[in-house]
N, C-alpha and C. Protein backbone atom coordinates (compact mmCIF):
# COMPACT_ATOMS: atom_id res chain seq x y z
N UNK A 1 163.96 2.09 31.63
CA UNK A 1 164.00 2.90 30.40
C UNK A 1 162.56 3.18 29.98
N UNK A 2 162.61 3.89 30.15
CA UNK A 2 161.39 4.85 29.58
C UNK A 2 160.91 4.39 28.07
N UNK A 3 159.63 4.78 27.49
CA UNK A 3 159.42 4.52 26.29
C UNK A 3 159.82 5.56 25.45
N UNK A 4 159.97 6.70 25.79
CA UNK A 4 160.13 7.86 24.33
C UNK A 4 162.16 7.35 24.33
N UNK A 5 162.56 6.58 25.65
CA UNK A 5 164.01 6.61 25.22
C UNK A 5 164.33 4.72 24.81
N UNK A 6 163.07 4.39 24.95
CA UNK A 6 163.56 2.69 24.27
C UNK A 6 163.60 2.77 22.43
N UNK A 7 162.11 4.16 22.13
CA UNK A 7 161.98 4.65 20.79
C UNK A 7 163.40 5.21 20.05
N UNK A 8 164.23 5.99 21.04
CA UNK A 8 165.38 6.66 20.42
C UNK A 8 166.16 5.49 20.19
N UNK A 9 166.31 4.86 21.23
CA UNK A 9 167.43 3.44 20.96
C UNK A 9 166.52 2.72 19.75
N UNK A 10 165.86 2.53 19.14
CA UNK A 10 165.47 1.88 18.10
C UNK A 10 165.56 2.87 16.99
N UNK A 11 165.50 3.94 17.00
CA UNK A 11 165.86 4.83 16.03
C UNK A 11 167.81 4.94 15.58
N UNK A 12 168.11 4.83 16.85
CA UNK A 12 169.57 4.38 16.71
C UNK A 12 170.23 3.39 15.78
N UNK A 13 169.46 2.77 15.97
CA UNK A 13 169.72 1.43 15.72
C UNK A 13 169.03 1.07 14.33
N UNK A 14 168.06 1.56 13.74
CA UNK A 14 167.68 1.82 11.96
C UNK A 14 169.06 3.19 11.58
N UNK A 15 169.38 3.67 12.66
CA UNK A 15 170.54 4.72 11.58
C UNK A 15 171.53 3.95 11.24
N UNK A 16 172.10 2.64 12.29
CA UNK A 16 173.12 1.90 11.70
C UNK A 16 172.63 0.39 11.00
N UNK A 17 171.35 0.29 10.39
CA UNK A 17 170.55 -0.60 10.03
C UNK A 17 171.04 -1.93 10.46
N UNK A 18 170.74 -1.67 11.77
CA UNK A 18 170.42 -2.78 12.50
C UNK A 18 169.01 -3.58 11.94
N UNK A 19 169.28 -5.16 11.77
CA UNK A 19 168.18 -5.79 11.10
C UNK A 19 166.65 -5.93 12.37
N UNK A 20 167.15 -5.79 13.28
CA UNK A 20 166.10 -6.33 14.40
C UNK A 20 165.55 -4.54 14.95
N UNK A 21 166.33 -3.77 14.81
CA UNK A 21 165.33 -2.30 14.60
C UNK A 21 164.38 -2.02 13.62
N UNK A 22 164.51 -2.90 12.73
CA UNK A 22 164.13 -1.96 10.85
C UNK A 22 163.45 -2.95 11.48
N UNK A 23 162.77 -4.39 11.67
CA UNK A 23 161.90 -5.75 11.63
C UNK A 23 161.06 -5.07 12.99
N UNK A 24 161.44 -4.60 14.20
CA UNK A 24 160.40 -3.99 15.44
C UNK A 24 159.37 -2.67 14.90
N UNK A 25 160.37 -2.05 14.33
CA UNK A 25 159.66 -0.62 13.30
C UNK A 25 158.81 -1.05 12.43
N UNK A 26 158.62 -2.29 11.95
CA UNK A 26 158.25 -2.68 10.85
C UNK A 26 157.05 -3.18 11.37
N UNK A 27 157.18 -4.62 12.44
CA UNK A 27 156.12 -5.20 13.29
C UNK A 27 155.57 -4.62 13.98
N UNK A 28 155.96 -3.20 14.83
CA UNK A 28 154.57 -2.69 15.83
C UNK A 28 153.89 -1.03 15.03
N UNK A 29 154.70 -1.15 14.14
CA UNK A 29 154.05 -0.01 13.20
C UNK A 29 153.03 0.45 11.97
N UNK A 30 153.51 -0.96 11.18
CA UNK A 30 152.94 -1.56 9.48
C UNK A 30 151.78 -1.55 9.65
N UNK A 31 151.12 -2.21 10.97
CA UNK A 31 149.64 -2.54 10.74
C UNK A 31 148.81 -1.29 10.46
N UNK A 32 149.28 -0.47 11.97
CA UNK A 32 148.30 0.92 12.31
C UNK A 32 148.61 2.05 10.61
N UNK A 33 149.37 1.41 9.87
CA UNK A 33 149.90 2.83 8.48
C UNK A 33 148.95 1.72 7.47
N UNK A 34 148.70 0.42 7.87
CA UNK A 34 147.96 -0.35 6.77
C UNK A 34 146.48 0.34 7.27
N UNK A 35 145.70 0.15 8.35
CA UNK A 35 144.86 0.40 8.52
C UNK A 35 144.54 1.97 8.27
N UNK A 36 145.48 2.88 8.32
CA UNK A 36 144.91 4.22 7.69
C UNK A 36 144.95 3.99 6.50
N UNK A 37 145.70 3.66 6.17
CA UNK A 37 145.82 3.86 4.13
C UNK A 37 144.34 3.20 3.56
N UNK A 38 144.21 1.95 4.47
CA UNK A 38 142.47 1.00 3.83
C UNK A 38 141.51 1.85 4.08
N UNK A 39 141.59 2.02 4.63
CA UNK A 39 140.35 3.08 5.64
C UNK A 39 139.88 4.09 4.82
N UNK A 40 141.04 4.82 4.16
CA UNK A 40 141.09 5.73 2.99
C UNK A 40 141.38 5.72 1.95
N UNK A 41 140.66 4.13 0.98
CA UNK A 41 141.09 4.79 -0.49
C UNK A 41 142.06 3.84 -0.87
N UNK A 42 142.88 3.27 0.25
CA UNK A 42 143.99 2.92 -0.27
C UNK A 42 144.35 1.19 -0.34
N UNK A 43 145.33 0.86 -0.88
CA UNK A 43 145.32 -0.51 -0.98
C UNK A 43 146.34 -0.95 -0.19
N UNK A 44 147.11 -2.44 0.22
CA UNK A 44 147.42 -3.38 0.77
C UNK A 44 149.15 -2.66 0.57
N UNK A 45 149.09 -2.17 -0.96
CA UNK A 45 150.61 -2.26 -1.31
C UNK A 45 150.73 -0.72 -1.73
N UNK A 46 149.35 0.29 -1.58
CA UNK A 46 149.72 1.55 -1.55
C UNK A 46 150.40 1.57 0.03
N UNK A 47 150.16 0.95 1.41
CA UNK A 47 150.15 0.82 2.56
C UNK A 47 151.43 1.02 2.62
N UNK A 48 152.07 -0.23 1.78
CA UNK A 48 153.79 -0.69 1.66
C UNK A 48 154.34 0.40 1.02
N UNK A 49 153.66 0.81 0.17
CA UNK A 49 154.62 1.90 -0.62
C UNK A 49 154.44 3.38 0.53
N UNK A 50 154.14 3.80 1.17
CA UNK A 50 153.94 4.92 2.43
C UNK A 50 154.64 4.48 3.52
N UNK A 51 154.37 3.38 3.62
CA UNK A 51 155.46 2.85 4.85
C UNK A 51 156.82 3.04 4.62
N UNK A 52 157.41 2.41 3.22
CA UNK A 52 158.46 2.46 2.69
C UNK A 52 159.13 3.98 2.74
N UNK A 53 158.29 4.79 2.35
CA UNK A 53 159.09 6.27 2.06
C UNK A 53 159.17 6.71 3.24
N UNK A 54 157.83 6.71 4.45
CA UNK A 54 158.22 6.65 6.38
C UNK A 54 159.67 6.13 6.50
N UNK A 55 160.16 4.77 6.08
CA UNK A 55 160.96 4.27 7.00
C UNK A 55 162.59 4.77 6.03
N UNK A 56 162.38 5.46 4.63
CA UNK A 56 163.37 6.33 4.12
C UNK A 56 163.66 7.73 4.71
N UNK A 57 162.68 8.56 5.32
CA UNK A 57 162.89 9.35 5.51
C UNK A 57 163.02 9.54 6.93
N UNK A 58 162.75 7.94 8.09
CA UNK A 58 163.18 7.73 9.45
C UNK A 58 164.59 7.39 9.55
N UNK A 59 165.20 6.53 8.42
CA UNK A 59 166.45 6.25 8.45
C UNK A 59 167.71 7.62 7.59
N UNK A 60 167.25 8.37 6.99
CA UNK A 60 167.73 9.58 6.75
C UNK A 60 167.92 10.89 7.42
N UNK A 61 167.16 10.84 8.51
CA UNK A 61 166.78 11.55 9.56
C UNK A 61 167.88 10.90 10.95
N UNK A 62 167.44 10.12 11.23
CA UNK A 62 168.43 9.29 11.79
C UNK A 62 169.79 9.21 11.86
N UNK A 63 169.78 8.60 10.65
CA UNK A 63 171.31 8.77 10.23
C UNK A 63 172.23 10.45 10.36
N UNK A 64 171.70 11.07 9.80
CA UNK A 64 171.74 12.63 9.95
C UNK A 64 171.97 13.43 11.57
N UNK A 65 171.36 12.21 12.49
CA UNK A 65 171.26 13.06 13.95
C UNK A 65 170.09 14.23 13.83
N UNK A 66 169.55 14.33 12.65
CA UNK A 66 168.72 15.81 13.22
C UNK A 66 167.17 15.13 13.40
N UNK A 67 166.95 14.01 14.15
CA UNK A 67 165.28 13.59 14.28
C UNK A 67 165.61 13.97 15.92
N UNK A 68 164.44 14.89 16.24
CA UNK A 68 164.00 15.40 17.21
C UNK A 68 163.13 14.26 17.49
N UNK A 69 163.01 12.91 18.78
CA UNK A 69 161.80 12.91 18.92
C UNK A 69 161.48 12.88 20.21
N UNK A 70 160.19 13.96 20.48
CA UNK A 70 159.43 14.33 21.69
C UNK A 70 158.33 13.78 22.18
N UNK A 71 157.61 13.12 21.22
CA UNK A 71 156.25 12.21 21.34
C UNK A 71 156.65 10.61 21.21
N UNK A 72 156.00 10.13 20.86
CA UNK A 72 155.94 8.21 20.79
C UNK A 72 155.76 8.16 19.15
N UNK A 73 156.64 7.44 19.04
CA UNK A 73 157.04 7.03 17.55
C UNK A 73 155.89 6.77 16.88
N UNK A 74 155.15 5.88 17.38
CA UNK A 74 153.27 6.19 16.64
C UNK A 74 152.80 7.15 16.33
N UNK A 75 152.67 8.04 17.59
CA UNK A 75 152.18 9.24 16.83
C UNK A 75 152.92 9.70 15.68
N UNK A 76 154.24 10.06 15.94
CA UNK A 76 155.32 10.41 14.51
C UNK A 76 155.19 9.83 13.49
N UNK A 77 155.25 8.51 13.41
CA UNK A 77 154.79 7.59 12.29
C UNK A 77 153.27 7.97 11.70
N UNK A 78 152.43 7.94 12.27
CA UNK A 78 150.82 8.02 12.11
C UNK A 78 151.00 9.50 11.06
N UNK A 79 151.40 10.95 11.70
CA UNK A 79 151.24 12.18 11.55
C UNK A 79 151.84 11.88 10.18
N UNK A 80 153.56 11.47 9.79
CA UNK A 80 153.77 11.39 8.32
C UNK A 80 152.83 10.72 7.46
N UNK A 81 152.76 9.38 7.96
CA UNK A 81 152.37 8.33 6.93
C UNK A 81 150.82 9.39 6.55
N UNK A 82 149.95 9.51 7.68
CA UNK A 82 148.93 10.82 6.76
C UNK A 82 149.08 11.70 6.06
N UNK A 83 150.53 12.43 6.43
CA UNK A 83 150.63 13.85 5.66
C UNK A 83 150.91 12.90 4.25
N UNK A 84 151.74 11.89 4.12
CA UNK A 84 152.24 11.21 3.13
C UNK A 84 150.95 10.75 2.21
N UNK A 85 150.31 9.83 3.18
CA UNK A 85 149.03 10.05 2.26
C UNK A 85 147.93 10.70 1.69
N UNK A 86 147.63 11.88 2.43
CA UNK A 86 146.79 12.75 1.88
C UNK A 86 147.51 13.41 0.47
N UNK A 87 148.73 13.66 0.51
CA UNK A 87 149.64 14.12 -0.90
C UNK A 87 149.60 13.04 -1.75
N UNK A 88 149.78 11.56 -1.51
CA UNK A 88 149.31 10.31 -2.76
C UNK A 88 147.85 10.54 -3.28
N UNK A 89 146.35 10.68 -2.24
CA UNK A 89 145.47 10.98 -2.51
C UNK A 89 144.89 12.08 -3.90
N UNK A 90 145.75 13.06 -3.66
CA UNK A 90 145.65 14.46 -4.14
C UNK A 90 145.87 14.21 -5.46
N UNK A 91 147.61 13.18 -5.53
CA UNK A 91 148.03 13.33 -6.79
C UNK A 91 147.28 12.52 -7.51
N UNK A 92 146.36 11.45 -7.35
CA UNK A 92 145.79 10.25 -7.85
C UNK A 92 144.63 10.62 -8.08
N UNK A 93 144.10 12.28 -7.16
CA UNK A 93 142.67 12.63 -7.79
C UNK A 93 141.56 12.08 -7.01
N UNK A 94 141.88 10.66 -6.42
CA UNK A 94 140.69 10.03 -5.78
C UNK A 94 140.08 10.71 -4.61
N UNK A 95 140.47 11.21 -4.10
CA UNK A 95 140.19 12.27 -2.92
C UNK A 95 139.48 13.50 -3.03
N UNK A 96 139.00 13.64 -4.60
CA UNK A 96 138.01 15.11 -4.85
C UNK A 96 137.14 15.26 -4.52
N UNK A 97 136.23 14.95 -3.69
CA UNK A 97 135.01 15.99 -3.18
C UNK A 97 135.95 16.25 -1.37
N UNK A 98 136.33 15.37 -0.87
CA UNK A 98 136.79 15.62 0.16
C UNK A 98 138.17 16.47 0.25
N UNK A 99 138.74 16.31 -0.69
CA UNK A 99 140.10 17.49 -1.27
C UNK A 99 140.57 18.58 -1.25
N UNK A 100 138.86 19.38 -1.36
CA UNK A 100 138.98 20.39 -1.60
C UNK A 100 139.71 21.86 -0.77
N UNK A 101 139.52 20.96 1.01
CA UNK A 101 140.51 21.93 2.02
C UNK A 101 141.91 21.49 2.59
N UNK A 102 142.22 20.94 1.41
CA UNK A 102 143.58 20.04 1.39
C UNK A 102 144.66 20.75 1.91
N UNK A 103 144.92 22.08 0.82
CA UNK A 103 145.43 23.27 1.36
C UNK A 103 145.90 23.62 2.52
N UNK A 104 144.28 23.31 3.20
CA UNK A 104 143.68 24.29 4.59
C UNK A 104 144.39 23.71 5.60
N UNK A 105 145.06 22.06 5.61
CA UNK A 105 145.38 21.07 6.85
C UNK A 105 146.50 21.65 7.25
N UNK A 106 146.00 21.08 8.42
CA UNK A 106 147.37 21.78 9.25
C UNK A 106 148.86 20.64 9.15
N UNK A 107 149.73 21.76 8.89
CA UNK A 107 151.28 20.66 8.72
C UNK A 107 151.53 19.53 9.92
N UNK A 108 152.25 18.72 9.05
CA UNK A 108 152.77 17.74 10.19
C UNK A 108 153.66 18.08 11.41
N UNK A 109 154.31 19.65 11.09
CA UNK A 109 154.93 19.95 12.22
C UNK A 109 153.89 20.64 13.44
N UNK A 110 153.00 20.97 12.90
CA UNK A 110 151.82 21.74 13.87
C UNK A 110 151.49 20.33 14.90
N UNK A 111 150.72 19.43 13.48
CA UNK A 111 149.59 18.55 14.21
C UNK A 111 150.89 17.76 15.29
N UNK A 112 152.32 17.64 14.99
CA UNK A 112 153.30 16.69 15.79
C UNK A 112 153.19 17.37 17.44
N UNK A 113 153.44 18.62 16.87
CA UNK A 113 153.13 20.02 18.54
C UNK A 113 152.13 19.57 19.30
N UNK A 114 150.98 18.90 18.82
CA UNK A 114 149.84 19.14 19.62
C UNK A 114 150.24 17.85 20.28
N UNK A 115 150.48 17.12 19.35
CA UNK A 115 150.82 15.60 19.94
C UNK A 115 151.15 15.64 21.41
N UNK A 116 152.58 16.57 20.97
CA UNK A 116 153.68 16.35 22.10
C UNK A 116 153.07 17.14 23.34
N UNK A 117 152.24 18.11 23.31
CA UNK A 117 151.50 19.09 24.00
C UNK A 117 151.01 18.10 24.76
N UNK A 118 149.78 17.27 24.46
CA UNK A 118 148.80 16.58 24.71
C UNK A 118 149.66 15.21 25.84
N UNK A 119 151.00 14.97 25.06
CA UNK A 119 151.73 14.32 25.35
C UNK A 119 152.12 14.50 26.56
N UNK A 120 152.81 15.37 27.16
CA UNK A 120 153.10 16.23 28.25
C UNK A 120 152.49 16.22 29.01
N UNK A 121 150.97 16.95 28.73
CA UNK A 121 149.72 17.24 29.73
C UNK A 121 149.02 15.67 30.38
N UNK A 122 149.61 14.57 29.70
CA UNK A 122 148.88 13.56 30.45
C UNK A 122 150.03 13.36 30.97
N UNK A 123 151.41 13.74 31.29
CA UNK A 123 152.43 13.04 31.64
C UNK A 123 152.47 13.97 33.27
N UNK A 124 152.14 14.89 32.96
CA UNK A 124 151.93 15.94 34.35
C UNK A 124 150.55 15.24 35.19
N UNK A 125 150.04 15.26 34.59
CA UNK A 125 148.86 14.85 35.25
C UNK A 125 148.43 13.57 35.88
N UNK A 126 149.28 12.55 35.37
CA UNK A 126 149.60 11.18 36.22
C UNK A 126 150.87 11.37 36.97
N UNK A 127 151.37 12.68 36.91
CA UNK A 127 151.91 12.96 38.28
C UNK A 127 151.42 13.47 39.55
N UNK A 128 150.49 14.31 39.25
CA UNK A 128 149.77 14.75 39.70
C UNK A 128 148.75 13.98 40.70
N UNK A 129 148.27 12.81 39.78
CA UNK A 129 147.55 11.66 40.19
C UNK A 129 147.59 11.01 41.30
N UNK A 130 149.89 10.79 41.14
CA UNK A 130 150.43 9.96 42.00
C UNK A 130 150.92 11.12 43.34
N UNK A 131 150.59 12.31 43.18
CA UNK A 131 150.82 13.06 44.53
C UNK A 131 149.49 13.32 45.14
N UNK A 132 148.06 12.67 44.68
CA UNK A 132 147.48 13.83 45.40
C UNK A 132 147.05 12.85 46.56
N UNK A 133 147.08 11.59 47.15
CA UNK A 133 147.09 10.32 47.69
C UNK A 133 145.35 10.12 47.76
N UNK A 134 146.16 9.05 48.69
CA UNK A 134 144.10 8.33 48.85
C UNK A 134 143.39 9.50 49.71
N UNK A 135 142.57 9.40 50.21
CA UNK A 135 141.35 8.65 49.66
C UNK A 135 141.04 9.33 47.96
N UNK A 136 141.41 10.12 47.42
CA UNK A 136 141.51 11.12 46.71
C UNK A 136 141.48 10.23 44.71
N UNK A 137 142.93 9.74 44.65
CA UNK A 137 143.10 9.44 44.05
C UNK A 137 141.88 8.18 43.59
N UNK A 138 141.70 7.29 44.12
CA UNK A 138 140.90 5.94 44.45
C UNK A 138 139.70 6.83 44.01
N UNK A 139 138.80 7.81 44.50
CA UNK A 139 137.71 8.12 44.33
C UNK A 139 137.60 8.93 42.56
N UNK A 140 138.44 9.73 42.72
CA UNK A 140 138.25 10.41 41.36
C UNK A 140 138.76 9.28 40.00
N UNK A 141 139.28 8.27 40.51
CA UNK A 141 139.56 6.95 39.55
C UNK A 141 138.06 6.36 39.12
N UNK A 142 137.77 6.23 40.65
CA UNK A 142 136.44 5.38 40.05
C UNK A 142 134.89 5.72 39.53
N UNK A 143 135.26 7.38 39.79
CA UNK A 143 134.09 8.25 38.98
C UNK A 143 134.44 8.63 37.27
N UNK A 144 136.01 9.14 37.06
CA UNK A 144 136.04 9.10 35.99
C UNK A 144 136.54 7.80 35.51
N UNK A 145 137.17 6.90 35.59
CA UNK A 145 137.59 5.75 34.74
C UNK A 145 137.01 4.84 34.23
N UNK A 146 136.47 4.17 36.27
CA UNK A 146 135.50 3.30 36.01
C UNK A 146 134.24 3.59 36.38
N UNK A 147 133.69 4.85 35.88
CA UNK A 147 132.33 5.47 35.55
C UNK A 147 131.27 4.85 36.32
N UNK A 148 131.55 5.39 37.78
CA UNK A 148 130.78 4.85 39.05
C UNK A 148 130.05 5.86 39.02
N UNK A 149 128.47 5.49 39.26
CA UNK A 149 127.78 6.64 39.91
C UNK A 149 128.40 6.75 41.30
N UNK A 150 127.65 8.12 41.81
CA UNK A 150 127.99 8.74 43.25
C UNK A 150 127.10 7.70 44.33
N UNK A 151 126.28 6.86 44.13
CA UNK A 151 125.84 6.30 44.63
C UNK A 151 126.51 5.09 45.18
N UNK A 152 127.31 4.79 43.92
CA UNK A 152 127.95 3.50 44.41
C UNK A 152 129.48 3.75 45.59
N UNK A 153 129.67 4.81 44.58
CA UNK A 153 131.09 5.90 45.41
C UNK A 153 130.68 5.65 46.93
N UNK A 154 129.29 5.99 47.06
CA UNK A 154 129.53 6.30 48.51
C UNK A 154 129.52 5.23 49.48
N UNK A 155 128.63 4.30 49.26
CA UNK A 155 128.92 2.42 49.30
C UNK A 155 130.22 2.35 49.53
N UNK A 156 131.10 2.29 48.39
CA UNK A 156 132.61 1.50 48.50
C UNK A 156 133.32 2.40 49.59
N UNK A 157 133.28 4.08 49.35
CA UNK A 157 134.12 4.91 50.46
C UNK A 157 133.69 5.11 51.68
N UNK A 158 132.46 4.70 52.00
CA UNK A 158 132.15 5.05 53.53
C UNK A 158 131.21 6.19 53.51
N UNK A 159 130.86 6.83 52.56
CA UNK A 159 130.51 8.12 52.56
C UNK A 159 128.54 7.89 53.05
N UNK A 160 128.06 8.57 53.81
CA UNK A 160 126.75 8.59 54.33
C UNK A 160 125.73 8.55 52.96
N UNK A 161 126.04 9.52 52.06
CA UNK A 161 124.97 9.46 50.76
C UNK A 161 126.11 9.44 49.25
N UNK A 162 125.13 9.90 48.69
CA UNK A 162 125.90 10.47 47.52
C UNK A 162 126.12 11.85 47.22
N UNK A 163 125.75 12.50 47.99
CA UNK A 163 125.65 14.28 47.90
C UNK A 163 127.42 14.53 48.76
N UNK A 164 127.21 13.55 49.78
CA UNK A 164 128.69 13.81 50.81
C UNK A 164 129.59 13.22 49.73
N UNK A 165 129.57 12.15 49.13
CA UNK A 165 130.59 11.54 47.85
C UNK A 165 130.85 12.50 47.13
N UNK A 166 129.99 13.62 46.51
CA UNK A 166 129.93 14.56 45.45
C UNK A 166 130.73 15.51 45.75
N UNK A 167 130.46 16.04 46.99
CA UNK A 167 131.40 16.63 47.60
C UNK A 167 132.78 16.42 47.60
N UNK A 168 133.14 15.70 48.39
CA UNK A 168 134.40 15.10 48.52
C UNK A 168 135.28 15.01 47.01
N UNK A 169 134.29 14.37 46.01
CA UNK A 169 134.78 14.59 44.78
C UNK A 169 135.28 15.78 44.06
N UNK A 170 134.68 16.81 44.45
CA UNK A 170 134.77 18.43 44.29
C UNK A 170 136.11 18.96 45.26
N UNK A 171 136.06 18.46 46.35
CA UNK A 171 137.25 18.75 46.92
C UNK A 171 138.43 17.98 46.47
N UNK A 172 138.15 17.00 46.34
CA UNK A 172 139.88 16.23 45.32
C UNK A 172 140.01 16.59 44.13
N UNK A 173 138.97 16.89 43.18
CA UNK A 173 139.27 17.62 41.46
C UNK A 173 139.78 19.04 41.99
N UNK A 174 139.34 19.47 42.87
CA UNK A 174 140.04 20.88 43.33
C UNK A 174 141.58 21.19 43.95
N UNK A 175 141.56 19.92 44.36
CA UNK A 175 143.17 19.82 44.84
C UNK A 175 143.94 19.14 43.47
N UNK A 176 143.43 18.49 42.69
CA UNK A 176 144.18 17.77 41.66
C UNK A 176 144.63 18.97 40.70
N UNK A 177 143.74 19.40 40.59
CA UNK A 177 143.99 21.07 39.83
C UNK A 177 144.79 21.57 40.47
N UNK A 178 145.10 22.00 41.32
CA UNK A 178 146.19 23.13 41.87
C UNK A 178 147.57 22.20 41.60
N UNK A 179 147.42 20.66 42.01
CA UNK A 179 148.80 20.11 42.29
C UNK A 179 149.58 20.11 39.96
N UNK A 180 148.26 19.76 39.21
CA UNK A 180 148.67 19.68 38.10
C UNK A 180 149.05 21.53 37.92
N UNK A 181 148.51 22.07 37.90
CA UNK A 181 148.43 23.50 37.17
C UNK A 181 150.06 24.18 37.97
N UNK A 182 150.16 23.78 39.04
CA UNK A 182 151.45 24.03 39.76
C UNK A 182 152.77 23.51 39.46
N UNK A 183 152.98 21.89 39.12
CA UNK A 183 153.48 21.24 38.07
C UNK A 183 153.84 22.05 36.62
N UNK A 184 152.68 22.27 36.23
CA UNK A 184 152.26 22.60 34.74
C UNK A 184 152.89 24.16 34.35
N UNK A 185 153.18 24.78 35.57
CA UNK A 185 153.38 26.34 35.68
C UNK A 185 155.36 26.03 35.61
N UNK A 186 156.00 25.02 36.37
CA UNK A 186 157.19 24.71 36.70
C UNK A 186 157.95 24.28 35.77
N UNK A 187 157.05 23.72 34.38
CA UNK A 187 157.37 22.98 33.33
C UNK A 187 157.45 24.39 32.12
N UNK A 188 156.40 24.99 32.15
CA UNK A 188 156.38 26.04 30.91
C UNK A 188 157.86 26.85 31.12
């Protein structure tokens, strides 16, 4: 089971308030909605009170059948509990010099899009990852991940210098591209 479908089964399961859904929602979520709210302005039990209206309007949603969810419940959680708090901010005033393009933010249904966008595009792309094989995969891992110079690249792969590593690297980001963008074309 996948994670966006272990998230629905826990969403399930706050629609029929199940006690051990509402207590998992509560434990891997509370902290990351405490730490935005401190971060900004806010206190320990403004935290609780944002969380609280999140987990009213997750279990109303829920219950209802109409919660779409396409991303990871963090992000979903994160995107309200902000939209939620930037509107506590506003009404409390404390937020005026920074306030002022309050207006201007983009909705929670936009910023959720990008999520799920962003969401997607890494989900293609560690497919992508897992088709394009060795030596391929292994090399473009350890230039972008674990931020090997080409020098060392060419040490671990066999490669004569680092100019032939560079290469080679250019030829697997070039194939990784076609295999994602081909993927990526099948999906739109």
């Amino acid at each position: 089971m996948n994670i966006i479908e272990q998230e629905r089964s826990l969403l399930e399961g706050l629609a029929t308030e199940d006690k051990a859904s509402i207590e998992q929602i509560y434990r891997e979520h509370f902290p990351m909605v405490q730490s935005l709210v401190l971060n900004n302005s806010g206190t320990v039990d403004d935290a609780a009170d944002i969380f609280q209206e999140l987990m009213i309007l997750l279990f109303q949603k829920s219950k209802a059948g109409n919660l779409e969810l396409h991303c990871q419940l963090k992000t979903f959680i994160y995107s309200i509990c902000r939209r939620l708090w930037l509107k506590r901010l506003q009404q409390m005033q404390r937020f005026s010099a920074q306030n002022e393009g309050l207006e201007d933010t983009i909705p929670v249904e936009e910023e959720i899009e990008v999520h799920e966008k962003k969401q997607n595009d890494f989900t293609i792309m560690e497919s992508a990852m897992a088709k394009i094989g060795e030596p391929c995969k292994s090399l473009l891992e350890a230039y972008y991940l674990q931020k090997k110079q080409m020098n060392e690249i060419a040490d671990a792969f066999g490669y004569t210098n680092a100019d032939n590593a560079k290469t080679q690297k250019y030829k697997c980001l070039v194939r990784l591209k076609k295999l994602f963008f081909a993927q990526y074309k099948n999906v739109e």
